[in-house]
Protein backbone atom coordinates (compact mmCIF):
# COMPACT_ATOMS: atom_id res chain seq x y z
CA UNK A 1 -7.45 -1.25 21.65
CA UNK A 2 -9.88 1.19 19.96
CA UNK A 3 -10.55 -1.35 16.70
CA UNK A 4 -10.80 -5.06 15.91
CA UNK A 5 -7.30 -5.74 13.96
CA UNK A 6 -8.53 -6.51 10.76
CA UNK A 7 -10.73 -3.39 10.35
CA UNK A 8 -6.77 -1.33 11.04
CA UNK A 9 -5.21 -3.53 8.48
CA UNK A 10 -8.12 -3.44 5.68
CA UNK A 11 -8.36 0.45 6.53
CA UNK A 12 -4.62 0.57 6.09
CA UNK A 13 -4.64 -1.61 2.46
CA UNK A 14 -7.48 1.32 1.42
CA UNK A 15 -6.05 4.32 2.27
CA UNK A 16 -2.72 3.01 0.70
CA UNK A 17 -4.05 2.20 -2.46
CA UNK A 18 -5.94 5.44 -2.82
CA UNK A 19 -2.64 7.05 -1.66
CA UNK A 20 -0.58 5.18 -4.29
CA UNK A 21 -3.28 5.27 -7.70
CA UNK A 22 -5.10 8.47 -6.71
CA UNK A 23 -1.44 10.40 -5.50
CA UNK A 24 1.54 9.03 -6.08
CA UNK A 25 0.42 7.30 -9.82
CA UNK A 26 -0.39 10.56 -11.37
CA UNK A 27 2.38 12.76 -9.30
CA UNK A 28 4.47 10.72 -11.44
CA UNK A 29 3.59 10.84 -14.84
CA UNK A 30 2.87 14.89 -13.93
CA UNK A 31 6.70 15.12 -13.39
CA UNK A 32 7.34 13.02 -16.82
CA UNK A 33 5.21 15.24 -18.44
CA UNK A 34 7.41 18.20 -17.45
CA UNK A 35 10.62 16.96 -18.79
CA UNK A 36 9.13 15.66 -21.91
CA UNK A 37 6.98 16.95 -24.71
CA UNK A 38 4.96 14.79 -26.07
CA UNK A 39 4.65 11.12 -25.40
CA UNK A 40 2.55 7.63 -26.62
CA UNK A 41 -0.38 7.49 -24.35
CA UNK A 42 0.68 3.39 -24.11
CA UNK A 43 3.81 4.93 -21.91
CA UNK A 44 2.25 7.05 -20.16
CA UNK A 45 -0.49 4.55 -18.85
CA UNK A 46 2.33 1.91 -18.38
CA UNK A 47 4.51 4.90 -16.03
CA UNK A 48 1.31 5.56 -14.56
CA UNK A 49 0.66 1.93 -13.22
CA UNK A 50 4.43 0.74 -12.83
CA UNK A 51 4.60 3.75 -10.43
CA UNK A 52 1.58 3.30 -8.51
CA UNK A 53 2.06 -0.81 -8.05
CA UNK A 54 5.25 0.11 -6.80
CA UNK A 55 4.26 2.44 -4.48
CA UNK A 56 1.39 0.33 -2.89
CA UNK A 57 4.04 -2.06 -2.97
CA UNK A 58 6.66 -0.73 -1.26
CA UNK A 59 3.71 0.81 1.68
CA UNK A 60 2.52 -3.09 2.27
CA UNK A 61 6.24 -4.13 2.97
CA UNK A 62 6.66 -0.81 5.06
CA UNK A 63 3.08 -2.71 7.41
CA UNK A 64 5.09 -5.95 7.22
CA UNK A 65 8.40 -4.54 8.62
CA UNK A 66 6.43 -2.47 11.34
CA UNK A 67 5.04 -5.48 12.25
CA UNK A 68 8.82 -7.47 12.26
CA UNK A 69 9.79 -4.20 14.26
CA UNK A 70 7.09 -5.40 17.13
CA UNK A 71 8.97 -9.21 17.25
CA UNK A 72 6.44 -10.88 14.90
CA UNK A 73 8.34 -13.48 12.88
CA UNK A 74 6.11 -16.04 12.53
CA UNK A 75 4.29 -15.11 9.66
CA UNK A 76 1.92 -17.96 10.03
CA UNK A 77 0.58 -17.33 12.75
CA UNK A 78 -0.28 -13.62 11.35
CA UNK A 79 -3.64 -14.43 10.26
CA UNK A 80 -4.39 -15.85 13.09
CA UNK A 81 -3.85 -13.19 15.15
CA UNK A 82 -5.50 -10.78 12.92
CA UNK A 83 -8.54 -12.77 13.67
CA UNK A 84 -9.29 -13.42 17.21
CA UNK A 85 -12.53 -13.46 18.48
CA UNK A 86 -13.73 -9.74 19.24
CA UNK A 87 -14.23 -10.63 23.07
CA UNK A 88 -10.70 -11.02 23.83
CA UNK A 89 -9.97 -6.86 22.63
């Protein structure tokens, strides 16, 4: 393993939410733009955040089911393997 657990999984949290608020966010109201002319700023700031939530959203539960896809079910015991002791890795 080249990386303690929880350094993959806050990396992963990051680069999702930069992904989702710095891409995906203003992809969206770019495209809503296009089809319409002119707009309340309110609506576009409330597209701009639904879309981007949703996004980072919908990439946690993509981590979560990778990790059902490896057999982990018991989510409490998540946490605790996220943080062993670095001497076992």
């Amino acid at each position: 393993m080249l990386s303690h657990p929880i350094t993959f999984l806050v990396g992963y949290l990051v680069v999702t939410f930069i992904i989702a608020f710095a891409g995906l966010g203003p992809l969206t109201v770019f495209v809503m733009v296009l089809f319409r002319r002119r707009m309340e700023k309110p609506f576009v700031n409330g597209v701009y955040l639904g879309s981007a939530i949703a996004a980072w959203g919908f990439m946690i539960l993509h981590y979560l089911l990778y990790l059902r896809g490896y057999g982990i079910s018991d989510w409490s015991t998540l946490l605790g393997d996220v943080f062993y002791p670095a001497q076992y890795f």
